[in-house]
PDB file of N, CA and C in Angstrom:
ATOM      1  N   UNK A   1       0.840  -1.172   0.000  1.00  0.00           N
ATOM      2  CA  UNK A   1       0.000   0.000   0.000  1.00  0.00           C
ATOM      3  C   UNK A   1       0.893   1.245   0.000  1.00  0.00           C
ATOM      4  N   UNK A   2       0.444   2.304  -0.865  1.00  0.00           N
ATOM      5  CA  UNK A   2       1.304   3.106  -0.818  1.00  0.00           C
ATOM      6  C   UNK A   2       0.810   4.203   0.356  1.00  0.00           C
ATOM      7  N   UNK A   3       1.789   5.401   0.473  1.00  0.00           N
ATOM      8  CA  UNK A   3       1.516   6.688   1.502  1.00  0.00           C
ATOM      9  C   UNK A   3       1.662   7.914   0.806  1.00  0.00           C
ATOM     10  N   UNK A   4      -0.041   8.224   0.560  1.00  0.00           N
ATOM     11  CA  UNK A   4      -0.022   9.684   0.704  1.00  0.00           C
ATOM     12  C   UNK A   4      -0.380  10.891   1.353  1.00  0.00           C
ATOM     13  N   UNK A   5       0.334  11.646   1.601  1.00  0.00           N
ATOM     14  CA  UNK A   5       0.555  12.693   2.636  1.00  0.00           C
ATOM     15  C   UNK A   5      -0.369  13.729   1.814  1.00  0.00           C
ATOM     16  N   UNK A   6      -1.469  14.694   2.172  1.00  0.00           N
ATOM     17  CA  UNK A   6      -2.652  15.274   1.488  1.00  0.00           C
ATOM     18  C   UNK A   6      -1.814  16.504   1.715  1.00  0.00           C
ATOM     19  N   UNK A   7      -2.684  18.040   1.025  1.00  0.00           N
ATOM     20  CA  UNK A   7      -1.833  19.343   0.890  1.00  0.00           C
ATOM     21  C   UNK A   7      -1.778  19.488   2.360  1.00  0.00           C
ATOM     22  N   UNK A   8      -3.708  19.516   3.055  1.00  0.00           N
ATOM     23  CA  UNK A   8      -3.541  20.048   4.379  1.00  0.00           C
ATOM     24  C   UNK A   8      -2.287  19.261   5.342  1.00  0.00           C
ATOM     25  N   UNK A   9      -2.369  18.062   5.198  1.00  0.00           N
ATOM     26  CA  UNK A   9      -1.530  17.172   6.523  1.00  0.00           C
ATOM     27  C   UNK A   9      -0.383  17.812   6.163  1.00  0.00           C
ATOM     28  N   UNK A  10       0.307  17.842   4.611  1.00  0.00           N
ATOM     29  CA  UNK A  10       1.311  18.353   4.925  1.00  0.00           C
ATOM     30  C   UNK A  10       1.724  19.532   5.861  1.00  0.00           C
ATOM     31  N   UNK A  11       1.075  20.908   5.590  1.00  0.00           N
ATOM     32  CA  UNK A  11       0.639  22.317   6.274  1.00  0.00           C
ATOM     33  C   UNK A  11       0.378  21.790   7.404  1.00  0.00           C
ATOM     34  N   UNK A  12      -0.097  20.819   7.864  1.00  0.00           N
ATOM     35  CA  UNK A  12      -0.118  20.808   9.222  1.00  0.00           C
ATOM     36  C   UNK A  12       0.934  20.349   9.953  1.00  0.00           C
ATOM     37  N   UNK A  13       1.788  19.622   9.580  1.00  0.00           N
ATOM     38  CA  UNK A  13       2.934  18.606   9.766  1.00  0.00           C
ATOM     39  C   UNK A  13       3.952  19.929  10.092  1.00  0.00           C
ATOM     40  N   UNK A  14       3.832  20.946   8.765  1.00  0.00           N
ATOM     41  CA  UNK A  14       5.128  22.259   8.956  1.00  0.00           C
ATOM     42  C   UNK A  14       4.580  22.713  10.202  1.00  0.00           C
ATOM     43  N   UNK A  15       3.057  23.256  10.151  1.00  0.00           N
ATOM     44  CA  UNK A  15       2.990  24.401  11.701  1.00  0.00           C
ATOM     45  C   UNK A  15       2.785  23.588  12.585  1.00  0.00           C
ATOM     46  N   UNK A  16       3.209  22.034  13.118  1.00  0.00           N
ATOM     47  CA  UNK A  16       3.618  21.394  14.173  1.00  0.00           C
ATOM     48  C   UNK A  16       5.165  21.249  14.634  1.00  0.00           C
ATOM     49  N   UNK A  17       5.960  21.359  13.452  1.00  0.00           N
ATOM     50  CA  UNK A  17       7.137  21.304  13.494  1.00  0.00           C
ATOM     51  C   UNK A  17       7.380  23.003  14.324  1.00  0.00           C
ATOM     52  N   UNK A  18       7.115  23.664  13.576  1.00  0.00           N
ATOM     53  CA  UNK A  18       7.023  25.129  13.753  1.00  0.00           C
ATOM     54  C   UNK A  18       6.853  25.906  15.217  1.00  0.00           C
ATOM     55  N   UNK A  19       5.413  24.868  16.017  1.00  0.00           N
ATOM     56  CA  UNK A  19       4.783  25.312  17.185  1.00  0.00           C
ATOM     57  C   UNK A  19       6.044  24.847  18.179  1.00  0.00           C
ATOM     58  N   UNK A  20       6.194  23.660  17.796  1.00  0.00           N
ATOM     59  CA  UNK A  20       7.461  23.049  18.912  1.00  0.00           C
ATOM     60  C   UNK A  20       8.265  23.562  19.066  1.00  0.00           C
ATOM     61  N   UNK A  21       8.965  24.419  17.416  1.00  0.00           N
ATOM     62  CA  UNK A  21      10.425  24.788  17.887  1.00  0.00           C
ATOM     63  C   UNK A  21       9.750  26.078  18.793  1.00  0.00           C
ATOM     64  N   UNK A  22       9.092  26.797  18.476  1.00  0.00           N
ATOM     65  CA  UNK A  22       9.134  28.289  19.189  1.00  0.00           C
ATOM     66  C   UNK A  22       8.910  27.328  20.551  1.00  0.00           C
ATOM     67  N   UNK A  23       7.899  26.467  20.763  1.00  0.00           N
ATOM     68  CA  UNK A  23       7.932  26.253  22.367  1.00  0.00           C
ATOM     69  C   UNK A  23       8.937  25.876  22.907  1.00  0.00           C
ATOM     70  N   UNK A  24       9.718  25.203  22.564  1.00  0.00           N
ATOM     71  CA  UNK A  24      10.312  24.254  22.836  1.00  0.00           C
ATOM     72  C   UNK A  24      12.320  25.353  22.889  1.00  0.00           C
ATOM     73  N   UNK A  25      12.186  25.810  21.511  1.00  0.00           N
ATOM     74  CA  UNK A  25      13.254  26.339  21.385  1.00  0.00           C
ATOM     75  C   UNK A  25      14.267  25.205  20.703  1.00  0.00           C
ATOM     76  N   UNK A  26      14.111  24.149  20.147  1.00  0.00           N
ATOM     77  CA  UNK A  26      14.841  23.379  19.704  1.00  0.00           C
ATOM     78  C   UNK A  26      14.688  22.695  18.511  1.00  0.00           C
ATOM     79  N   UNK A  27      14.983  22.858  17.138  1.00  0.00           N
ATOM     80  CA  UNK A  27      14.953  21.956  16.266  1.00  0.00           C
ATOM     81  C   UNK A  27      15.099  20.397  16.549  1.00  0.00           C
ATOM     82  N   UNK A  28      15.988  20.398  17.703  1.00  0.00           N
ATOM     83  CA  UNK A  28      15.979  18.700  17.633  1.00  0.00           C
ATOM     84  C   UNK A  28      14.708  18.102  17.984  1.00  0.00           C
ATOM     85  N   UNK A  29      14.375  18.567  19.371  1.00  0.00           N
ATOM     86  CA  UNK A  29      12.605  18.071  19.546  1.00  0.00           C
ATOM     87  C   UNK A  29      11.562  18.201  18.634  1.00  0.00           C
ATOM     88  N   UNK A  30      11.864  18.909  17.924  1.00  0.00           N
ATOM     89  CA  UNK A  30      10.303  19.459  16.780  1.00  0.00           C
ATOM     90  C   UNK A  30      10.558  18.343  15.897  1.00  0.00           C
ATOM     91  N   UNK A  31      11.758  17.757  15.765  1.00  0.00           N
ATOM     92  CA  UNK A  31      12.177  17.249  14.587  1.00  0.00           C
ATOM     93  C   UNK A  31      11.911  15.492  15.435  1.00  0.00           C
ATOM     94  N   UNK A  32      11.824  15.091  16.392  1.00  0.00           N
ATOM     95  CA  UNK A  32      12.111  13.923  17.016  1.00  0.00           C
ATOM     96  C   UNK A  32      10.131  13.966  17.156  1.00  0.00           C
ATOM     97  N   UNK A  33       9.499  14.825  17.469  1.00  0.00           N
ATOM     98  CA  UNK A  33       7.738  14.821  17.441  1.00  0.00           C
ATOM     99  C   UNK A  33       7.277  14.532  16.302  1.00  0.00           C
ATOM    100  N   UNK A  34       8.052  15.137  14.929  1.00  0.00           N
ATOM    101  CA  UNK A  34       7.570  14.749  13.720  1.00  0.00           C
ATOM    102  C   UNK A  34       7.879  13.500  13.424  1.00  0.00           C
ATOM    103  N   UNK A  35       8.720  12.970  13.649  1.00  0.00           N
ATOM    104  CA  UNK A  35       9.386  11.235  13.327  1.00  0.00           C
ATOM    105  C   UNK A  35       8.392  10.692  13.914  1.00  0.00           C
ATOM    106  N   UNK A  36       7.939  10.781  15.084  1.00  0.00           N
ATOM    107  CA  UNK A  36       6.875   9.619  16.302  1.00  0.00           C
ATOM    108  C   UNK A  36       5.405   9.972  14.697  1.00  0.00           C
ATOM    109  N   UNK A  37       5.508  11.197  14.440  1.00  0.00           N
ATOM    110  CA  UNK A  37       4.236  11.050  13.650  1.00  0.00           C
ATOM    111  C   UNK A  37       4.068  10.263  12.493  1.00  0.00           C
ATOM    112  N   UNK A  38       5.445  10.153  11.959  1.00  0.00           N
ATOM    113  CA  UNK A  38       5.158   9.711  10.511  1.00  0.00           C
ATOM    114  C   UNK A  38       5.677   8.831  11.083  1.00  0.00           C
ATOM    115  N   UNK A  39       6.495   8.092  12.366  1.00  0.00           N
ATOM    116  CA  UNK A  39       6.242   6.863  12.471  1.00  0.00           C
ATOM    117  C   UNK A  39       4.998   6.382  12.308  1.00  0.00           C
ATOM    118  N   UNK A  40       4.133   6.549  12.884  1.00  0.00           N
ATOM    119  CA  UNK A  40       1.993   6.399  13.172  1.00  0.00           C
ATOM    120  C   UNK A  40       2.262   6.182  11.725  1.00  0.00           C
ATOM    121  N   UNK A  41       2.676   7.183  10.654  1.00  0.00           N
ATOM    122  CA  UNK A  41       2.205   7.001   9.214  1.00  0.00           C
ATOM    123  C   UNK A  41       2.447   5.414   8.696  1.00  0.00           C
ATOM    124  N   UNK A  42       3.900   4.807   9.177  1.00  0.00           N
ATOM    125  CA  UNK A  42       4.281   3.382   8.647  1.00  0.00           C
ATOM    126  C   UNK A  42       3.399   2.476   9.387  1.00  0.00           C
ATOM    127  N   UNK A  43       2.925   2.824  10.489  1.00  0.00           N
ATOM    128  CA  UNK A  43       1.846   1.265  11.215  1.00  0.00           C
ATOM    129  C   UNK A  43       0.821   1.787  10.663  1.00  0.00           C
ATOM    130  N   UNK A  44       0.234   2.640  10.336  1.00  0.00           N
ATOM    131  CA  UNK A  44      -0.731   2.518   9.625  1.00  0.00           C
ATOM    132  C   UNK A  44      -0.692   2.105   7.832  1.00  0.00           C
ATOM    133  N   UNK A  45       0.160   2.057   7.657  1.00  0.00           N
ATOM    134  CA  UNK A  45       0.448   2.000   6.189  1.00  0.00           C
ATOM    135  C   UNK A  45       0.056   0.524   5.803  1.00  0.00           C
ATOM    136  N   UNK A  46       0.322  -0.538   7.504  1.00  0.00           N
ATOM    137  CA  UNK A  46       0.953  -1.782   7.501  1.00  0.00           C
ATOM    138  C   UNK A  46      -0.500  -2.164   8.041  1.00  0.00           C
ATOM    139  N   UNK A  47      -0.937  -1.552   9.012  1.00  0.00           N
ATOM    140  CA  UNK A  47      -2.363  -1.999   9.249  1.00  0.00           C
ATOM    141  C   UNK A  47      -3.213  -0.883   9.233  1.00  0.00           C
ATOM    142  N   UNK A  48      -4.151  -0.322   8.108  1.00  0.00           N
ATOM    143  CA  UNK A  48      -4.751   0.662   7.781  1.00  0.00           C
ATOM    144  C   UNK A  48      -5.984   0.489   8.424  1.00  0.00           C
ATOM    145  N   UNK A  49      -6.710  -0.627   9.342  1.00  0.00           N
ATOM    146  CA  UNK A  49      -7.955  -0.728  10.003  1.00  0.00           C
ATOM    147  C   UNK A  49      -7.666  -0.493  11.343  1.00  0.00           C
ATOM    148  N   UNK A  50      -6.224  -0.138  11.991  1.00  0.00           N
ATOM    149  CA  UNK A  50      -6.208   0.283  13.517  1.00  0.00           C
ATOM    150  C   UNK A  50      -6.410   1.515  13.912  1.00  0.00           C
ATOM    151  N   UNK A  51      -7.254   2.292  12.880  1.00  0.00           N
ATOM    152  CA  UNK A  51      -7.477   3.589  13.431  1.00  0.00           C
ATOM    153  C   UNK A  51      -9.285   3.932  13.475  1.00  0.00           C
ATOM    154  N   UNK A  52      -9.508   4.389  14.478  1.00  0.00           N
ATOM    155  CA  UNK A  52     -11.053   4.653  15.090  1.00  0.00           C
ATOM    156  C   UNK A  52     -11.694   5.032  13.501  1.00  0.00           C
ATOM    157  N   UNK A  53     -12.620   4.364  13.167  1.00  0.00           N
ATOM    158  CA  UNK A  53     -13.565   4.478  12.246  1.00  0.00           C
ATOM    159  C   UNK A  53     -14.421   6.050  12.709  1.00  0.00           C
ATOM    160  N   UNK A  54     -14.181   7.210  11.892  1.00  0.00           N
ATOM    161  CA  UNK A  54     -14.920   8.208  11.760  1.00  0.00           C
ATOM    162  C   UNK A  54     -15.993   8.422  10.535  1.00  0.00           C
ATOM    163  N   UNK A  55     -16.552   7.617  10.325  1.00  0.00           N
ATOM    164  CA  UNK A  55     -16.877   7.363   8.702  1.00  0.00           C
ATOM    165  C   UNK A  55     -18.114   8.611   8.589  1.00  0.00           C
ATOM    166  N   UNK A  56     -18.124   9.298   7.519  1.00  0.00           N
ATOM    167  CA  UNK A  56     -19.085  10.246   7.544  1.00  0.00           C
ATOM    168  C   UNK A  56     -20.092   9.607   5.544  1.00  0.00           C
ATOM    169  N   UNK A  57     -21.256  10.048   5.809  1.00  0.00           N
ATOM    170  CA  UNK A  57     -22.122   9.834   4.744  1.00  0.00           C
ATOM    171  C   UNK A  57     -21.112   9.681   3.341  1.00  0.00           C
ATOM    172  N   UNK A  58     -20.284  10.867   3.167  1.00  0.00           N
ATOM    173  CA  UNK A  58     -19.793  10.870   2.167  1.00  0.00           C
ATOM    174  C   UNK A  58     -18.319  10.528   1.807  1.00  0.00           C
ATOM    175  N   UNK A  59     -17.275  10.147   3.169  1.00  0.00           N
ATOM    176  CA  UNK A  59     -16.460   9.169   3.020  1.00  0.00           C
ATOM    177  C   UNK A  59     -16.396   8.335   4.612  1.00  0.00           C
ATOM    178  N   UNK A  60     -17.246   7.112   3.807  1.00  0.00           N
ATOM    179  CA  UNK A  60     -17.432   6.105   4.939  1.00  0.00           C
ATOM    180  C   UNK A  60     -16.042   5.424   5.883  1.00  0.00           C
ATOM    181  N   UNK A  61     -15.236   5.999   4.897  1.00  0.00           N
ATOM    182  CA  UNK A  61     -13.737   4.807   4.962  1.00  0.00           C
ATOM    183  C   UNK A  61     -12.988   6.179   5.492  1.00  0.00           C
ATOM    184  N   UNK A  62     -13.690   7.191   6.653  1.00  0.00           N
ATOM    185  CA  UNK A  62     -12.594   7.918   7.317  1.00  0.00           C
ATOM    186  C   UNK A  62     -12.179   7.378   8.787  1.00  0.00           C
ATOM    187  N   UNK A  63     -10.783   7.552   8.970  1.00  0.00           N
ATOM    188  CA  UNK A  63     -10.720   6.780  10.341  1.00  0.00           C
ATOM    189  C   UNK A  63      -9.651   7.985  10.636  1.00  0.00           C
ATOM    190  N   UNK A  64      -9.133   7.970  12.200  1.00  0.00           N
ATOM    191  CA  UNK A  64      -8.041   8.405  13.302  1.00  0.00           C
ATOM    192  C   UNK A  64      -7.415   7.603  14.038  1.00  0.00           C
ATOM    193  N   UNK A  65      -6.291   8.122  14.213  1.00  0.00           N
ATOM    194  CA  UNK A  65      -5.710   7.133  14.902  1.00  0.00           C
ATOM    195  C   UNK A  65      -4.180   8.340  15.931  1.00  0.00           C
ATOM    196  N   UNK A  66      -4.805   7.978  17.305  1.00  0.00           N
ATOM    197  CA  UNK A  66      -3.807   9.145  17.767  1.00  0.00           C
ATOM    198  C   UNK A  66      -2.067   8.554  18.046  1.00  0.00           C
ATOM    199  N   UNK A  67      -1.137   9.513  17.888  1.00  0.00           N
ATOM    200  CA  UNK A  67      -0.140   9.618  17.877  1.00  0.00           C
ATOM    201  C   UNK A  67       0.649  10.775  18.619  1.00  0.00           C
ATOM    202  N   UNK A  68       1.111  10.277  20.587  1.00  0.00           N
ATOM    203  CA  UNK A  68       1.165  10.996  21.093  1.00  0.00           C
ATOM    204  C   UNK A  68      -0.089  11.939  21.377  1.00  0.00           C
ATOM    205  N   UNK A  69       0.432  13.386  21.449  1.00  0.00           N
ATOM    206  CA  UNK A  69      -0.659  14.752  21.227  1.00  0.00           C
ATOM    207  C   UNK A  69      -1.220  14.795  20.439  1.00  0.00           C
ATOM    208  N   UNK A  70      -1.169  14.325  19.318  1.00  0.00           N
ATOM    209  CA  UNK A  70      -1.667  13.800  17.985  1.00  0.00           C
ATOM    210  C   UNK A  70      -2.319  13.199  17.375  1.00  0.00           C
ATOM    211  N   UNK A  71      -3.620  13.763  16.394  1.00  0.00           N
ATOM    212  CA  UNK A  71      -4.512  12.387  16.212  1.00  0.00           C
ATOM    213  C   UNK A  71      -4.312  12.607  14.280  1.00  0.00           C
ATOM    214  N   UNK A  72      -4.209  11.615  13.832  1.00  0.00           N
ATOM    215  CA  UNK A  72      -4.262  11.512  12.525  1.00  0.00           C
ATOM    216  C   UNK A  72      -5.394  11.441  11.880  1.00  0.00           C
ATOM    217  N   UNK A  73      -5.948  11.815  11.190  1.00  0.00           N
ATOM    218  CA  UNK A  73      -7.002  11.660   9.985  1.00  0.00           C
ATOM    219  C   UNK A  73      -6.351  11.117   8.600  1.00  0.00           C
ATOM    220  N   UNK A  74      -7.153   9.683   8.426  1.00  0.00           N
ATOM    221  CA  UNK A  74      -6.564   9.348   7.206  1.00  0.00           C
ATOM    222  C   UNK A  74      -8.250   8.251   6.297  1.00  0.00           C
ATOM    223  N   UNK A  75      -7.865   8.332   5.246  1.00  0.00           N
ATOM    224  CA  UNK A  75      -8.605   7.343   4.991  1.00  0.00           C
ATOM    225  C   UNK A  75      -7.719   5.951   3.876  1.00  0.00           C
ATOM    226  N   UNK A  76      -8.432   4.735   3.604  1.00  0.00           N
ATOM    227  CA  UNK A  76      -7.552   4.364   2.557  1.00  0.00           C
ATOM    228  C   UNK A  76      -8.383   4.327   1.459  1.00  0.00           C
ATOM    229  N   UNK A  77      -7.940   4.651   0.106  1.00  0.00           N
ATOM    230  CA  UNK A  77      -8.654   4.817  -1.044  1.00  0.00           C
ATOM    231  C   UNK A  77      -7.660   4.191  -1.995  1.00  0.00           C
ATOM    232  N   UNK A  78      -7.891   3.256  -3.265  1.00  0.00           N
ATOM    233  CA  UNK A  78      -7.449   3.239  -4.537  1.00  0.00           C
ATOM    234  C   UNK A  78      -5.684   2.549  -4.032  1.00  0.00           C
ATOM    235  N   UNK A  79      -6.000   1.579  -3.233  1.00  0.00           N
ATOM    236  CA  UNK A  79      -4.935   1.022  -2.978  1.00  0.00           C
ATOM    237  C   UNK A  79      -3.969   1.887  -1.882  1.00  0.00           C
ATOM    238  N   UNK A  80      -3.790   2.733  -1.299  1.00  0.00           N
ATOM    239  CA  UNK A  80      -3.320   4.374  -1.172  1.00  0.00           C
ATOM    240  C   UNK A  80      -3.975   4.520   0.553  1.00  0.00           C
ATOM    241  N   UNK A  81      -3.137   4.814   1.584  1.00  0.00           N
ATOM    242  CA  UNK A  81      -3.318   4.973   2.368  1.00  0.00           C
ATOM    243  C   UNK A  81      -3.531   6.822   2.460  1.00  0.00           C
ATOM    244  N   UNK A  82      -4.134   7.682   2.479  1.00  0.00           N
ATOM    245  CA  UNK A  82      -3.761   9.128   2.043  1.00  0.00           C
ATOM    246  C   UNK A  82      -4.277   9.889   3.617  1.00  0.00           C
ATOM    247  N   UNK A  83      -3.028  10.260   4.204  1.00  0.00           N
ATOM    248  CA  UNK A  83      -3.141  11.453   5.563  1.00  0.00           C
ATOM    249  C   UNK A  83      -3.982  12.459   4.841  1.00  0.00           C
ATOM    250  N   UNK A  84      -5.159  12.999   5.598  1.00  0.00           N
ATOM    251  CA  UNK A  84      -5.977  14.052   5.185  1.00  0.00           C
ATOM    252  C   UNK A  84      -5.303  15.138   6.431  1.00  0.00           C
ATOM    253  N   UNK A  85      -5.041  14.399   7.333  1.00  0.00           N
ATOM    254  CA  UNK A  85      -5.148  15.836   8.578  1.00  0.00           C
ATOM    255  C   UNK A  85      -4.198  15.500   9.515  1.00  0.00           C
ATOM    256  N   UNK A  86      -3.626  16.116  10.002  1.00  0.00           N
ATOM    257  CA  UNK A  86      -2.684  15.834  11.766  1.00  0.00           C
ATOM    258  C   UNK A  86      -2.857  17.055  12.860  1.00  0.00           C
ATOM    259  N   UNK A  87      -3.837  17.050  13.654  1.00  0.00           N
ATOM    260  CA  UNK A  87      -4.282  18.066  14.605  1.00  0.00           C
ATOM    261  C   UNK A  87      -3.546  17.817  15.954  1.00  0.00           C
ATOM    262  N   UNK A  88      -3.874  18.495  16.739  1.00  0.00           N
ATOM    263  CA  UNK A  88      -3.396  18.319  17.897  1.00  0.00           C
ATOM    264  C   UNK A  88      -5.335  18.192  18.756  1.00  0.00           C
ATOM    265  N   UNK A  89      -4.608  17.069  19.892  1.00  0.00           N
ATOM    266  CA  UNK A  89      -5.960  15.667  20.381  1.00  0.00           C
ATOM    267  C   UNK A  89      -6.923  17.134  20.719  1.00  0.00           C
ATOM    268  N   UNK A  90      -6.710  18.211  21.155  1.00  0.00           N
ATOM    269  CA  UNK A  90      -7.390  19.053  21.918  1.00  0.00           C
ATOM    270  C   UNK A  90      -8.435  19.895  20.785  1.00  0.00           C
ATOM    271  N   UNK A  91      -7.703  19.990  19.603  1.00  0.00           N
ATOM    272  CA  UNK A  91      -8.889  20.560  18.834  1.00  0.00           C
ATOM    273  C   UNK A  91      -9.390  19.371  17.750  1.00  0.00           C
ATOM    274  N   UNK A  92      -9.648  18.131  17.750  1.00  0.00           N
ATOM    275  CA  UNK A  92     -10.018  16.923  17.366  1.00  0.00           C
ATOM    276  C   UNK A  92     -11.315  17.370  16.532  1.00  0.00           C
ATOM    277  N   UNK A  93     -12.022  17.300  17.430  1.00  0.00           N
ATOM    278  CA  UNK A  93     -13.364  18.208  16.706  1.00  0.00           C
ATOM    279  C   UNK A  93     -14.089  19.348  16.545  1.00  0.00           C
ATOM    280  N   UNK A  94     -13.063  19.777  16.184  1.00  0.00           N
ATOM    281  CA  UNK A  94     -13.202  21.322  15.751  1.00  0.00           C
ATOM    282  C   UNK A  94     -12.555  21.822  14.369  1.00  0.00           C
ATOM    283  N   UNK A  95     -11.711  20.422  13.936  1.00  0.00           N
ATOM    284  CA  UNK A  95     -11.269  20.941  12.646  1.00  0.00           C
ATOM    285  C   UNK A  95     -11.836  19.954  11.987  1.00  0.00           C
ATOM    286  N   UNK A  96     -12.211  20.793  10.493  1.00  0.00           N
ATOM    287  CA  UNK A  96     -12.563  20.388   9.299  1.00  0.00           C
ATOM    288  C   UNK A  96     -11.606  19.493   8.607  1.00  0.00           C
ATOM    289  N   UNK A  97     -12.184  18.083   8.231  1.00  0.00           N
ATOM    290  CA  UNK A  97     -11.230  17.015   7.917  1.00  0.00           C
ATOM    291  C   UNK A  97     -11.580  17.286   6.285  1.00  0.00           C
ATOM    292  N   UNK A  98     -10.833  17.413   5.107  1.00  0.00           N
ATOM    293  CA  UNK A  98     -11.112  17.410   3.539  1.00  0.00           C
ATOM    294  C   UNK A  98     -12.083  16.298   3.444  1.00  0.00           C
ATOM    295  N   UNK A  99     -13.633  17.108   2.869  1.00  0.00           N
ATOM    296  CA  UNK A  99     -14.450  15.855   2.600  1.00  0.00           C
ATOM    297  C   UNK A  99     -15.568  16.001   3.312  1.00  0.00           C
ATOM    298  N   UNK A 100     -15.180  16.620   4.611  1.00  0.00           N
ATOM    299  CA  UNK A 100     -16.002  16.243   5.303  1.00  0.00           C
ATOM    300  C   UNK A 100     -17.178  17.314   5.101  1.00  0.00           C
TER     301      UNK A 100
END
């Protein structure tokens, strides 16, 4: 199965990298939070049904799956595992997933 990373997840992936360093003050941590994420990206790649079924009318096949502070939005389509979203757990439902 392949991995694709969507426009938003990407944009979200930068202003996570982004939020850390200013908090944090360190490229190395921002950079060691993003690895744990796109680690999540390879177990899901490998088992694409371990993430919470969010299925909405018009894509039944949406699921999450959290990672750390982190919850992923992905669905699998056309062979293709494809990240729609990477939020942080606290605004979960409050952001607009593509599609939805």
């Amino acid at each position: 199965m392949r991995l694709r990373i969507g426009e938003q997840a990407d944009a979200d992936l930068d202003d996570i990298w982004m939020f850390i360093l200013r908090e944090s003050g360190s490229a190395e941590i921002a950079t060691r939070a993003l690895k744990r994420i796109t680690e999540a990206f390879n177990l899901l790649v490998r088992y694409p049904l371990v993430g919470r079924n969010q299925g909405s009318a018009r894509y039944p096949d949406l699921r999450r799956y959290p990672s750390g502070r982190y919850v992923i939005h992905y669905r699998v389509a056309n062979e293709a595992l494809q990240i729609l979203r990477v939020v942080h757990g606290s605004r979960v439902d409050f952001v607009k997933v593509p599609g939805e």
